[in-house]
Protein backbone atom coordinates (compact mmCIF):
# COMPACT_ATOMS: atom_id res chain seq x y z
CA UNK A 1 -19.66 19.13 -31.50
CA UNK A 2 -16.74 16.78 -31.86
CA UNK A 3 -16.09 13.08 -31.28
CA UNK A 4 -14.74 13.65 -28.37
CA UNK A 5 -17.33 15.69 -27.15
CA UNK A 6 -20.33 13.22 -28.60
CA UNK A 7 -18.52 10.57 -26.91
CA UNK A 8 -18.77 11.83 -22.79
CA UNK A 9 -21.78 13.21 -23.36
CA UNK A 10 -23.01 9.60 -23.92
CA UNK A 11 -20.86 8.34 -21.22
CA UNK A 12 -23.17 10.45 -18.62
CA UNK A 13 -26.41 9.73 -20.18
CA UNK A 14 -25.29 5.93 -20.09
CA UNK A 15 -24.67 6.72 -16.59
CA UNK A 16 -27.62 8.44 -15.87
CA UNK A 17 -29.78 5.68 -17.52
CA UNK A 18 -28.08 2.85 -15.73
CA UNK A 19 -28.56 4.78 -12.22
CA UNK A 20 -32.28 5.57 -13.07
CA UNK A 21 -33.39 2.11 -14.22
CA UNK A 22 -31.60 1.06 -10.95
CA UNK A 23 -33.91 3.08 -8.84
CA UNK A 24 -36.89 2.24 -11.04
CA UNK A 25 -36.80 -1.45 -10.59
CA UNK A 26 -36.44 -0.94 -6.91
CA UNK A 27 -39.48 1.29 -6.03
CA UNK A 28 -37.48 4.51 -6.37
CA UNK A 29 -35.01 2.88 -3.91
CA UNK A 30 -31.23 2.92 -5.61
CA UNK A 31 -29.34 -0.47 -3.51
CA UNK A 32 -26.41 -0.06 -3.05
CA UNK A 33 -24.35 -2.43 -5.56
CA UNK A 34 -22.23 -5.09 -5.14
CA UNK A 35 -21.55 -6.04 -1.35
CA UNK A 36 -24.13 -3.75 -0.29
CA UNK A 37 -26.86 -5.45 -2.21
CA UNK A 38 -25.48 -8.92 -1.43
CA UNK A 39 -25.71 -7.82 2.10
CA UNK A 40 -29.24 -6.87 1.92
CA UNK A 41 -27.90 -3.37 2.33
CA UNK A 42 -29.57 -0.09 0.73
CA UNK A 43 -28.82 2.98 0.69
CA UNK A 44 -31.49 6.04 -0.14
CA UNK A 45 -31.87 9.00 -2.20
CA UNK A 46 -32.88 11.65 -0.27
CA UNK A 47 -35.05 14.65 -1.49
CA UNK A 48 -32.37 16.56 -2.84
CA UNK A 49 -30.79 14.04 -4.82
CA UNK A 50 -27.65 13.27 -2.16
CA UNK A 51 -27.24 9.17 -1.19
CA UNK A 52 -27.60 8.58 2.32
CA UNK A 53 -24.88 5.88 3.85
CA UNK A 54 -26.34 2.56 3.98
CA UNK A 55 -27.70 1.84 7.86
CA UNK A 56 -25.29 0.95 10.21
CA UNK A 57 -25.51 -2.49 11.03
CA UNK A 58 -24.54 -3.70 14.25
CA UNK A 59 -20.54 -4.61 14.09
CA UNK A 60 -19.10 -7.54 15.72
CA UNK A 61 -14.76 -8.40 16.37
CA UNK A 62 -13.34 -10.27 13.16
CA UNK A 63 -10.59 -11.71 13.06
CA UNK A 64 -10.17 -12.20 16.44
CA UNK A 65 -6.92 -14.30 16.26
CA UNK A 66 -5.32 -12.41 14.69
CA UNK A 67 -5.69 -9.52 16.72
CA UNK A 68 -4.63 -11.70 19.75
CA UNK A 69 -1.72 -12.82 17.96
CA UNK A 70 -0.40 -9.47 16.98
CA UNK A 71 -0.78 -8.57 20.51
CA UNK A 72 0.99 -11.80 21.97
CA UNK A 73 3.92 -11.07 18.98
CA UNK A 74 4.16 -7.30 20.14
CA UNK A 75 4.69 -8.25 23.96
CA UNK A 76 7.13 -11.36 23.34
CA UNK A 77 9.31 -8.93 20.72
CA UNK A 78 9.24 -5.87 22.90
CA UNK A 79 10.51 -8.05 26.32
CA UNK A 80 13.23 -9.66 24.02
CA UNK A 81 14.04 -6.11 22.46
CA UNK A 82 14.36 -4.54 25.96
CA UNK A 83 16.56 -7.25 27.05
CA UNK A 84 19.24 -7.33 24.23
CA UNK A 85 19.19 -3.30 24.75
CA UNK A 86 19.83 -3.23 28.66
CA UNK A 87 22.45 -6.30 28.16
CA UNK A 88 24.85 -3.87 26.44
CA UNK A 89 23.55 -0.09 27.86
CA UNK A 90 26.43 1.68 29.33
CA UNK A 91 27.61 -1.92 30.80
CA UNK A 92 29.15 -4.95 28.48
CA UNK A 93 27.44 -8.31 29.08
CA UNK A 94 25.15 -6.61 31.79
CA UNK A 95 22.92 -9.79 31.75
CA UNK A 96 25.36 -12.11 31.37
CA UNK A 97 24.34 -13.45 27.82
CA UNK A 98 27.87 -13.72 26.65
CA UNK A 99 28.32 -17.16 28.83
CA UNK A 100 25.50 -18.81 26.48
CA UNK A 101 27.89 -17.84 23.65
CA UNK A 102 30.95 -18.53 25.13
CA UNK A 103 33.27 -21.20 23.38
CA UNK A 104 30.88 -21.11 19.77
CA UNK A 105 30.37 -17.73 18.80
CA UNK A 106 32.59 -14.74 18.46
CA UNK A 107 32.55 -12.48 21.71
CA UNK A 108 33.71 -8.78 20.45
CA UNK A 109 33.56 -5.55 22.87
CA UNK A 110 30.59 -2.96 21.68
CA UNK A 111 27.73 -1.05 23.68
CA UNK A 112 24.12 -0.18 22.80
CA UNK A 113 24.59 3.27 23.12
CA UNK A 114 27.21 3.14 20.25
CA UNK A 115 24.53 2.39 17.24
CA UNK A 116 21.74 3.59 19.16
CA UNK A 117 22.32 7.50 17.61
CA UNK A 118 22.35 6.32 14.09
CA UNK A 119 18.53 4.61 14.55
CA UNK A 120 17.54 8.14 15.97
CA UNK A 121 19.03 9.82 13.70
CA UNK A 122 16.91 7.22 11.22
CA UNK A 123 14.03 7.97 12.93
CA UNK A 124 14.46 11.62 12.72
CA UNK A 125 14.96 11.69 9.00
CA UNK A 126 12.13 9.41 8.35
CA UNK A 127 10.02 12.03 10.43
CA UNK A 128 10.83 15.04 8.48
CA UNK A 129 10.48 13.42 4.88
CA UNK A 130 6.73 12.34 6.12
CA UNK A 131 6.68 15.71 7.19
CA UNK A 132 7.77 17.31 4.28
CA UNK A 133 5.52 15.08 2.03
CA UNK A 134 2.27 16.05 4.01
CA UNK A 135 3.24 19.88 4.45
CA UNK A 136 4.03 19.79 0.28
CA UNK A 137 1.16 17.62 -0.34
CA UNK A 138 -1.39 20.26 -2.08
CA UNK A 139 0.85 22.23 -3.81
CA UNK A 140 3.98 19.58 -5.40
CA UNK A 141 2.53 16.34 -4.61
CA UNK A 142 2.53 15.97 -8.69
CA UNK A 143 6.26 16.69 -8.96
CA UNK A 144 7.54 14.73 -6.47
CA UNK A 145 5.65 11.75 -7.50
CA UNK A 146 7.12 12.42 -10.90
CA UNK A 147 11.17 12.84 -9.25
CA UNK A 148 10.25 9.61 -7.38
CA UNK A 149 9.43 7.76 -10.38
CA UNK A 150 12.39 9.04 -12.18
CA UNK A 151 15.11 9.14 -9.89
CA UNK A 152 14.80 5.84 -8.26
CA UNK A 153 16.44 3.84 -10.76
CA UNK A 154 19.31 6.16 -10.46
CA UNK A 155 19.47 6.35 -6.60
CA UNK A 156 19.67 2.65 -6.72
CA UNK A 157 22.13 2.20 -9.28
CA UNK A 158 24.18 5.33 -7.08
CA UNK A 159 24.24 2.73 -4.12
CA UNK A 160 25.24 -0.03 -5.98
CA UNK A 161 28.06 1.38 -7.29
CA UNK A 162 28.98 2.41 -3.70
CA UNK A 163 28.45 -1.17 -2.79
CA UNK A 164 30.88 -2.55 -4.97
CA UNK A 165 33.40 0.01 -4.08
CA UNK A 166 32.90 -0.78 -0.30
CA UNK A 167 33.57 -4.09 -1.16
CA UNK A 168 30.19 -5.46 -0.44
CA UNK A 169 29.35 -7.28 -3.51
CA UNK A 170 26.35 -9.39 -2.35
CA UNK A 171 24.99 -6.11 -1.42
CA UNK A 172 25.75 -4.48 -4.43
CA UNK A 173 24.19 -7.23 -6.74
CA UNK A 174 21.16 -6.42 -4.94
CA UNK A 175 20.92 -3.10 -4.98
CA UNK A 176 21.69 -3.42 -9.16
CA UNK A 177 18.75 -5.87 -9.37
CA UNK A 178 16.47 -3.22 -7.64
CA UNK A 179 18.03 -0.90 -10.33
CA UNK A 180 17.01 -3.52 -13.05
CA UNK A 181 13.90 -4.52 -12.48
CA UNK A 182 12.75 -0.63 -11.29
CA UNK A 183 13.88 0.37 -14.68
CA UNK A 184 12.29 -2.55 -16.77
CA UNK A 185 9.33 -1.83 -14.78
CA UNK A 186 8.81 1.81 -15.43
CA UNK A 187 9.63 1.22 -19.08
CA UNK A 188 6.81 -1.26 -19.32
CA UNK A 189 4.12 0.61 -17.78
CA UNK A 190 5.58 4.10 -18.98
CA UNK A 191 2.27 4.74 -21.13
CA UNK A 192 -0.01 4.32 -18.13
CA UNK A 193 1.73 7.03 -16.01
CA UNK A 194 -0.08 9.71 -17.32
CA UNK A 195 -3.72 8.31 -16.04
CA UNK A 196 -1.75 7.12 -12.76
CA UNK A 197 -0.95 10.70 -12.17
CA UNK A 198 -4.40 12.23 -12.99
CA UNK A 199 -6.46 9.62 -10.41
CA UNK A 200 -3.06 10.74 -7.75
CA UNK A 201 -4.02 14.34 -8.37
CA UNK A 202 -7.63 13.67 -7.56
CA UNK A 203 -6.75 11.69 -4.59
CA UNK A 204 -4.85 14.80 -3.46
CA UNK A 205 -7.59 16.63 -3.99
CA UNK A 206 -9.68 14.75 -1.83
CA UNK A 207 -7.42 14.43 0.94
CA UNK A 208 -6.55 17.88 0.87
CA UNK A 209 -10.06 18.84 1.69
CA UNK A 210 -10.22 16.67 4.61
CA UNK A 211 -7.07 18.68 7.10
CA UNK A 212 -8.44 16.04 10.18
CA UNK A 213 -7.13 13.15 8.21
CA UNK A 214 -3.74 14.50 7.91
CA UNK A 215 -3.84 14.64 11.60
CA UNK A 216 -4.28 11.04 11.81
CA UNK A 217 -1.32 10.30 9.89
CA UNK A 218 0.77 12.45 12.00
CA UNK A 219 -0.73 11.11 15.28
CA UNK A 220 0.40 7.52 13.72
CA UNK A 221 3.93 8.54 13.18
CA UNK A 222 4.06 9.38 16.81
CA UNK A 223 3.18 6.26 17.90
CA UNK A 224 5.61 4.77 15.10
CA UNK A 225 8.29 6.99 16.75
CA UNK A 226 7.23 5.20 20.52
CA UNK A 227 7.59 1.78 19.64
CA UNK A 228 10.94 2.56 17.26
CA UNK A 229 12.22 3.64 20.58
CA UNK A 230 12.02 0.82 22.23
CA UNK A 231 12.58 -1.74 18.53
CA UNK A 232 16.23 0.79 18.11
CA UNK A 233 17.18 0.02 21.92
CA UNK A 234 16.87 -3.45 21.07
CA UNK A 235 18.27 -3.46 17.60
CA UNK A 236 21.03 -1.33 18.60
CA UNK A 237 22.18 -4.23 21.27
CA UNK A 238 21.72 -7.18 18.62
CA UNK A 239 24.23 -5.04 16.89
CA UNK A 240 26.09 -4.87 19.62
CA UNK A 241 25.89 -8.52 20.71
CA UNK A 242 28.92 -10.97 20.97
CA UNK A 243 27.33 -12.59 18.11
CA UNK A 244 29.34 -13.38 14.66
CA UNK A 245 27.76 -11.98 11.37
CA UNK A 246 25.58 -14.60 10.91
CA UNK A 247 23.80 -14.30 14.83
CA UNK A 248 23.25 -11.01 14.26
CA UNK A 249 21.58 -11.01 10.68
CA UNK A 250 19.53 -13.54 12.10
CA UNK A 251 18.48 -11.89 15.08
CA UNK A 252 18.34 -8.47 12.80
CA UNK A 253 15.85 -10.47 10.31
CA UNK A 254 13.16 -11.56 12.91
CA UNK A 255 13.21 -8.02 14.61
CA UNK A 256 12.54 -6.64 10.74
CA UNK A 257 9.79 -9.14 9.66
CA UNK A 258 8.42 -7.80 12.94
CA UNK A 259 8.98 -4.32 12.80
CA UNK A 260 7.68 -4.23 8.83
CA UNK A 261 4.15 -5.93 10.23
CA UNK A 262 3.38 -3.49 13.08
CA UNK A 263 4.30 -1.08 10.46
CA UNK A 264 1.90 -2.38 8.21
CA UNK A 265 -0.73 -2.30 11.28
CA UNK A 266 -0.35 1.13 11.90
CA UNK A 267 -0.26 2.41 8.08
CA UNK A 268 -3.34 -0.05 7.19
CA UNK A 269 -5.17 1.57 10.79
CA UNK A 270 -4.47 4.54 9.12
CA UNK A 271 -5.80 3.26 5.65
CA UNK A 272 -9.22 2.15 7.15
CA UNK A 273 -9.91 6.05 8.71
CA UNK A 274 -9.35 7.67 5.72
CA UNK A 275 -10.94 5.52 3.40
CA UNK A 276 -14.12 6.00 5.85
CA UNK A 277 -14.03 9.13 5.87
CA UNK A 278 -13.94 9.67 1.85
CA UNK A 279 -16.17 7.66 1.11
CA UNK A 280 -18.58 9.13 3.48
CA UNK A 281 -18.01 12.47 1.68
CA UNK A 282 -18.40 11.22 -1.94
CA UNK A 283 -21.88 9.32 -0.71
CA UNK A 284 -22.93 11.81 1.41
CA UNK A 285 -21.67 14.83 -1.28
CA UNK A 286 -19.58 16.68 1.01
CA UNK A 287 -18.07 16.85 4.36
CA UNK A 288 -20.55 19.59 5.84
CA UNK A 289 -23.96 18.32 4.34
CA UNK A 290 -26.67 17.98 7.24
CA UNK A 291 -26.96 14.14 6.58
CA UNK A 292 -22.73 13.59 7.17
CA UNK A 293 -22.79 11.20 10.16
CA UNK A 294 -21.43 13.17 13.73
CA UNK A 295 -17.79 12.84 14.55
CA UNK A 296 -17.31 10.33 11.73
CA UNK A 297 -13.49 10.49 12.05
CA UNK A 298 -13.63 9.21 15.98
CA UNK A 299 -15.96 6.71 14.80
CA UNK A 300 -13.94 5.33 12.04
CA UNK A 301 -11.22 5.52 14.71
CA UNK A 302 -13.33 3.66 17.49
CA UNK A 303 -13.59 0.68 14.75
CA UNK A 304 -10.37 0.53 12.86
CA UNK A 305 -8.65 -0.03 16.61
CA UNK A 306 -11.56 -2.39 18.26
CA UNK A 307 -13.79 -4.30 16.40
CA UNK A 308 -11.80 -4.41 13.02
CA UNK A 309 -8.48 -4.15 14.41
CA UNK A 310 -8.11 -7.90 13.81
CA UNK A 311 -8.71 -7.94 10.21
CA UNK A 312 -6.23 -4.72 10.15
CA UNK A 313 -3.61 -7.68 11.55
CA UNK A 314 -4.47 -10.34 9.36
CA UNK A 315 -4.55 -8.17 5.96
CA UNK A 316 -1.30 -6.49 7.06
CA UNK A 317 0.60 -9.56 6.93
CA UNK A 318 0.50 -10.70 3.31
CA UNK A 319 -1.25 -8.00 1.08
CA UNK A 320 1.54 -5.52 0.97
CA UNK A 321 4.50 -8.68 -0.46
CA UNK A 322 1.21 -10.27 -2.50
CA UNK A 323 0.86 -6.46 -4.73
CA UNK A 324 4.52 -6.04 -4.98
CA UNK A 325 4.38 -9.35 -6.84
CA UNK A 326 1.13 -8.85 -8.83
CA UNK A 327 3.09 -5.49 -10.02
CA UNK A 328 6.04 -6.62 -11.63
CA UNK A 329 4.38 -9.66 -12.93
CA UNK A 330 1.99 -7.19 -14.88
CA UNK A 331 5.23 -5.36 -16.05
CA UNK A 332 6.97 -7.91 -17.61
CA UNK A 333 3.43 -9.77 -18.92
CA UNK A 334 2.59 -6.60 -20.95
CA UNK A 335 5.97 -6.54 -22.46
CA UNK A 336 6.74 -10.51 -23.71
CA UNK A 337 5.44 -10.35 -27.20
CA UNK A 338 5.34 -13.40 -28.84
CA UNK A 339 7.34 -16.01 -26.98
CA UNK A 340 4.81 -18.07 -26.22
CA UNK A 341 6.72 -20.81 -23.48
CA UNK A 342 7.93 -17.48 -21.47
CA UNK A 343 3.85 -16.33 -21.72
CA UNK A 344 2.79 -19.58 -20.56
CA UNK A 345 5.60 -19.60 -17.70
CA UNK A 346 4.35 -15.66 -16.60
CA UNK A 347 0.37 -16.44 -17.38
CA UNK A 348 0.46 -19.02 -14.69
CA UNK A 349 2.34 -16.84 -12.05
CA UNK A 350 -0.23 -14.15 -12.81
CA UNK A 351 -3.09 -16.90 -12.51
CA UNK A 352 -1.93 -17.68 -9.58
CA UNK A 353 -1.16 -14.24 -8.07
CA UNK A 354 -4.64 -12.93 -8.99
CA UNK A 355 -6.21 -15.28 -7.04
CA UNK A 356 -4.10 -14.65 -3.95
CA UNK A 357 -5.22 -10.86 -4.92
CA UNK A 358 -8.91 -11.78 -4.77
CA UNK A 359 -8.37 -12.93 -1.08
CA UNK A 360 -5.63 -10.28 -0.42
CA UNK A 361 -6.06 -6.72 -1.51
CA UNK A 362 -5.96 -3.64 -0.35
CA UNK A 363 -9.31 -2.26 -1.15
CA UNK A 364 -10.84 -4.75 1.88
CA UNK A 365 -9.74 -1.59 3.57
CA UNK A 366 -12.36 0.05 1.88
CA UNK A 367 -15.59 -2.64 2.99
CA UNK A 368 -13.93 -2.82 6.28
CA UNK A 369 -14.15 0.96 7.09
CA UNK A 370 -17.51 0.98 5.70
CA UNK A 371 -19.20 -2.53 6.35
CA UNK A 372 -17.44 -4.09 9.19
CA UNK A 373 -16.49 -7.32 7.29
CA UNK A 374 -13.73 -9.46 7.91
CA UNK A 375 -11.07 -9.17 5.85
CA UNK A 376 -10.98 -12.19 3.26
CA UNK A 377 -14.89 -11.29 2.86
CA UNK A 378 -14.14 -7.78 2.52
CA UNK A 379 -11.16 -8.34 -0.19
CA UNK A 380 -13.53 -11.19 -1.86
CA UNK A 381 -16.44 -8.64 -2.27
CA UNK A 382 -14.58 -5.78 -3.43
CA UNK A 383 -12.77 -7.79 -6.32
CA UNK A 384 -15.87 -9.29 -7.36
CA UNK A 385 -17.35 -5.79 -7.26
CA UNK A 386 -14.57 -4.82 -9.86
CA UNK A 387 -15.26 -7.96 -11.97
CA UNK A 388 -18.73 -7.34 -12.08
CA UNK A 389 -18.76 -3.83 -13.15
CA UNK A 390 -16.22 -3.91 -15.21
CA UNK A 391 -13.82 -1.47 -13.60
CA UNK A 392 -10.89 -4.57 -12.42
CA UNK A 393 -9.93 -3.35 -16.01
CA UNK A 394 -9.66 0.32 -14.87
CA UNK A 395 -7.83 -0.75 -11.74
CA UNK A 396 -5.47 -3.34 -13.67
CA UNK A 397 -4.63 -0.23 -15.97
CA UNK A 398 -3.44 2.20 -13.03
CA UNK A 399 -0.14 2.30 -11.25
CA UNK A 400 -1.13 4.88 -8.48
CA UNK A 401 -0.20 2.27 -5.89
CA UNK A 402 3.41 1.25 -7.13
CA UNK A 403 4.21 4.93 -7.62
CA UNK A 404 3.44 5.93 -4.17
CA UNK A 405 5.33 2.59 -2.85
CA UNK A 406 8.76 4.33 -5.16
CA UNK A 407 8.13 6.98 -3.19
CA UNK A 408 8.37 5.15 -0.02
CA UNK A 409 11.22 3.00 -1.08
CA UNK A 410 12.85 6.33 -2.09
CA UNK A 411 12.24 7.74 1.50
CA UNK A 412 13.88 4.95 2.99
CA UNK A 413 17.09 4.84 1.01
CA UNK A 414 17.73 8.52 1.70
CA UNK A 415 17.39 7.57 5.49
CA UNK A 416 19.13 4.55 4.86
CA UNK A 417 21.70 6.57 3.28
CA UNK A 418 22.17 8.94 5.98
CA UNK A 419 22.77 6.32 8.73
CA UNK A 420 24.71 4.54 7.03
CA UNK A 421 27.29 7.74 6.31
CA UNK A 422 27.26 8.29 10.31
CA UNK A 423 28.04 4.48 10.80
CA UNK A 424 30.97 4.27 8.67
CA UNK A 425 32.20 6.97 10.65
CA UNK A 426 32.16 5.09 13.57
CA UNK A 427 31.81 1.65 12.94
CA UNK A 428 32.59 0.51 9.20
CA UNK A 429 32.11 -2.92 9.93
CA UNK A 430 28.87 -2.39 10.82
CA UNK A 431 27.57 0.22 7.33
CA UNK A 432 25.41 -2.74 5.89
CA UNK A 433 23.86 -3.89 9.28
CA UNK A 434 22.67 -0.61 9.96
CA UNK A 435 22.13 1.01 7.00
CA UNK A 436 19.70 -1.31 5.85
CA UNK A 437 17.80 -1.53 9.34
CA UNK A 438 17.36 2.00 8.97
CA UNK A 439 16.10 2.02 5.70
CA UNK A 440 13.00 -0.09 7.03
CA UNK A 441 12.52 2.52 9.93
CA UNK A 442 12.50 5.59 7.21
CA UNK A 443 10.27 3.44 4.50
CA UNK A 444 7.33 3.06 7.40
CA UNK A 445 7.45 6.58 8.79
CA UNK A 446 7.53 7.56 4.98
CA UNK A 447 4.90 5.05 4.38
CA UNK A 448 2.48 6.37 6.81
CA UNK A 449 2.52 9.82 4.92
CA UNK A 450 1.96 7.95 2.01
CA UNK A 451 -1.22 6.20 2.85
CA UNK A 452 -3.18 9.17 3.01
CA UNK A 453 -3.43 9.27 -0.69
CA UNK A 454 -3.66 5.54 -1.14
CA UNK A 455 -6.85 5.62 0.66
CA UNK A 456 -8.44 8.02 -0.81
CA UNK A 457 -7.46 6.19 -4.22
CA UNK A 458 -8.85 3.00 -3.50
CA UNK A 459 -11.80 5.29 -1.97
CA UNK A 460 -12.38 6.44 -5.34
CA UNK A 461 -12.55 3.02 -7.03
CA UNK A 462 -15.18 1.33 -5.07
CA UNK A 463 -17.59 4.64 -5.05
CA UNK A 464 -17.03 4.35 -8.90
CA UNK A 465 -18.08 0.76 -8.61
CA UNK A 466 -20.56 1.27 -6.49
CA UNK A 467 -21.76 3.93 -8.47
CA UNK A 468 -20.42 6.32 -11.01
CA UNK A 469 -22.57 9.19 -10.61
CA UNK A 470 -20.82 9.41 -6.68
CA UNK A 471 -17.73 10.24 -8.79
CA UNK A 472 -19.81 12.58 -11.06
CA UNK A 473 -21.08 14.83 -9.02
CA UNK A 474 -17.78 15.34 -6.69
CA UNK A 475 -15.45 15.97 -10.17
CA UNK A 476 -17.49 15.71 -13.28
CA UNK A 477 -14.82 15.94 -15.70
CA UNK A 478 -12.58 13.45 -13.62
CA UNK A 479 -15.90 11.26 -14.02
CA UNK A 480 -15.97 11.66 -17.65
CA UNK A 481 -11.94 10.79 -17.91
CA UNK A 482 -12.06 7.63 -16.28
CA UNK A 483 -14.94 6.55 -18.10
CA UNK A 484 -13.50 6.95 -21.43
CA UNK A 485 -10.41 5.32 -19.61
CA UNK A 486 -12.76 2.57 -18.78
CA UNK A 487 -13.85 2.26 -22.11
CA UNK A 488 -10.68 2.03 -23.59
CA UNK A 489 -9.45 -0.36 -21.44
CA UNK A 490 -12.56 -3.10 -22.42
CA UNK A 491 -12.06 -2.59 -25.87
CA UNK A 492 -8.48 -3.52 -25.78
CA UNK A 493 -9.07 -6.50 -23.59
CA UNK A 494 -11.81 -7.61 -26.08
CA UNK A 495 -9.25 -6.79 -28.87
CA UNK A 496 -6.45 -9.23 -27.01
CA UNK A 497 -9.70 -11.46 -26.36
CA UNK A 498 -10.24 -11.73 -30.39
CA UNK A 499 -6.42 -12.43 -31.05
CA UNK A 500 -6.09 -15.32 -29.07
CA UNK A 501 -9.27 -16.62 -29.95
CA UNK A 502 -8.26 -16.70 -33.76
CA UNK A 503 -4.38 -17.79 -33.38
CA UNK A 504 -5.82 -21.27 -31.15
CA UNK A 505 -8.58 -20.66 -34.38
CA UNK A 506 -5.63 -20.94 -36.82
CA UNK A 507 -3.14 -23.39 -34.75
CA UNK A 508 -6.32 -25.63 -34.35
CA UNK A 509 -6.78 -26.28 -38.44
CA UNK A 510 -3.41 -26.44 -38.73
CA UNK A 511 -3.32 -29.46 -36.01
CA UNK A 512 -6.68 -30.76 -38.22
CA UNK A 513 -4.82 -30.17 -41.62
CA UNK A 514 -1.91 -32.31 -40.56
């Protein structure tokens, strides 16, 4: 028997010893860790060895403002949005908003109808990529993770290019940046990619075996595609409007920040239903065992839009910008070497971003599906979960998230791309505007096809936390990679741990000697 070998076999009987003391201590009763023991929560072990879901405690609204707020903001944008569409449909100045403008702002002939095509078309696109991604999801999901990894860099630094030919250099520097920092990103976490894909192969795995949750996402882009109507009508007659440049990209920003949070609503609605429903089958050990809770899918519906719908709002505001951050951060802090006033500068950014992370993340999806919690409780448990057990080093290590948001970003500049072909057409003075509008439109609808597997991922990393052996018995040898993943990951902290501890060792008697 080799190292290897000796090595996971002492993984599971660490495992196994762990998991037994546990339900020793506790009268044969195995608690549920972390937030369900804090909680008073427990979960048993049937006859047959299979965990039963904790009991269902009785649920109550969170986040209630929220909620109301995203409500109130979806209202007040929609009656603005269908006002700047019918002001320009088929009729110029149909409302007579061009007399508020008169005399200070440019006044300049256009109709709704003329930009409206290119959102649809936007829409469209965006529709068959998410599509396309679902339909191809068991069978290439691994290569076309890997293309949009690889060929991101490349389609940015394609559009650049085209920027700076167009003559739209503030554009173009942008677009280079993305290039830039894409490419210094991948570069720095290049070595992790190959454990990123194995836990996105898993997750595909998972979700594959569950057709109803595929469902959901479509059902989601559907209702995406109803409200883009209306957000495209309006949209299309801000671009329209007798508004100079400026107006407009004001006007255009509001409507985005807007569109990108219902977005984030819907995708995050979707995020809570399938993470319920996965981690239901990796407690319960599979999705047709007698003890699987009836119609758990409408029931993980019934919450994600009612009584948790306002934590859904509140989360879907910040976490999405606060990961992005926490990403590249990471990227560059693994890569600095020895300059130690450029570590200082990036240790306190990633101070302070992890502790936005332990209020903002997105495995609160996770407790919220499953517990009911608000969502600062629900992102504060699950961190401290990770912290506890050790596996915030195992989540640190993989990139599963930031590849699947390439992939979205990816989506989006193709549709981006597409609309803004058709517009310069028409309307070259108008490429930018709506190019980049409809990027946003095809990242969401992308997005939401996207989710599906970022569920199931985060799924994976609180039933590990919770407890390992939930991992074991659905994929044994999965189980034994990320523990030896795991383990490697704690030594090498402890290793970094020792280095710093001797260098302020060494710069100390040097301070003394002098």
């Amino acid at each position: 028997m080799d190292c290897r070998m000796v090595c996971r076999v002492g993984l599971v009987q660490m495992a196994d010893m762990h998991y037994l003391q546990m339900s020793h201590a506790n009268g044969g009763m195995c608690f549920v860790s972390g937030n369900g023991l804090q909680n008073g929560v427990q979960g048993r072990i049937s006859a047959d060895g299979r965990h039963a879901l904790p009991p269902d405690v009785s649920r109550q609204w969170r986040d209630v403002f929220w909620l109301a707020l995203f409500v109130l903001h979806l209202i007040l944008v929609g009656f603005v949005l269908g006002v700047l569409g019918y002001n320009r449909f088929k009729t110029k100045d149909r409302l007579n908003i061009d007399k508020y403008t008169m005399g200070f702002l440019e006044n300049q002939a256009g109709l709704t109808e003329d930009y409206w095509p290119m959102y649809a078309l936007a829409a469209g696109v965006g529709t068959i990529l998410g599509w396309i991604w679902l339909s191809l999801l068991g069978s290439l999901a691994n290569g076309m993770m890997k293309i949009a990894v690889h060929f991101l860099t490349t389609y940015l630094a394609v559009i650049s290019v085209l920027c700076f030919w167009g003559k739209q250099f503030a554009w173009g520097v942008v677009f280079a940046i993305g290039a830039a920092l894409q490419f210094l990103y991948v570069i720095s976490v290049i070595d992790r990619l190959p454990f990123t894909m194995l836990v996105l192969r898993r997750a595909v795995k998972m979700v594959w075996s569950l057709p109803e949750v595929m469902g959901v996402s479509c059902g989601f882009m559907l209702v995406m595609l109803l409200w883009l109507a209306l957000w495209s009508f309006g949209v299309a007659g801000v671009v329209a409007l007798s508004l100079g440049d400026s107006g407009r990209w004001w006007l255009l920003l509001v409507f985005s920040i807007s569109l990108f949070w219902t977005g984030a609503v819907l995708c995050n609605i979707v995020h809570v239903i399938v993470s319920g429903m996965v981690f239901l089958v990796l407690i319960h050990g599979g999705r047709d065992v007698e003890s699987m809770p009836s119609k758990p899918l409408v029931n993980s519906l019934q919450f994600a839009m009612t009584k948790s719908f306002g934590s859904i709002c509140y989360g879907s505001l910040f976490t999405a910008a606060i990961r992005t951050l926490r990403w590249e951060i990471r990227g560059i802090r693994s890569k600095i070497g020895n300059n130690e006033c450029l570590l200082c500068l990036v240790d306190f950014l990633f101070h302070l971003v992890e502790t936005l992370v332990r209020f903002f993340n997105k495995y609160a999806y996770v407790q919220i599906a499953v517990y009911g919690k608000n969502f600062n409780h629900s992102a504060r448990d699950a961190w401290e979960l990770f912290q506890s057990t050790g596996v915030e080093a195992l989540v640190a290590y993989d990139c599963s998230g930031a590849v699947l948001l390439m992939g979205t970003v990816l989506g989006g500049l193709v549709v981006g791309t597409c609309s803004g072909v058709w517009t310069r057409i028409h309307h070259p003075d108008r490429v930018i505007m709506v190019g980049s509008t409809a990027m946003l439109i095809g990242m969401i609808l992308v997005g939401l096809a996207m989710v599906v597997i970022e569920s199931a991922v985060t799924s994976i990393y609180i039933c590990y936390a919770e407890d390992p052996l939930l991992i074991h018995r659905w994929d044994a040898e999965f189980f034994l990679q990320m523990s030896e993943t795991l383990h490697q990951r704690l030594q090498h902290r402890s290793a970094r741990a020792r280095e710093v501890l001797r260098r302020f060792d060494g710069q100390t008697q040097q301070t003394l000697a002098a």
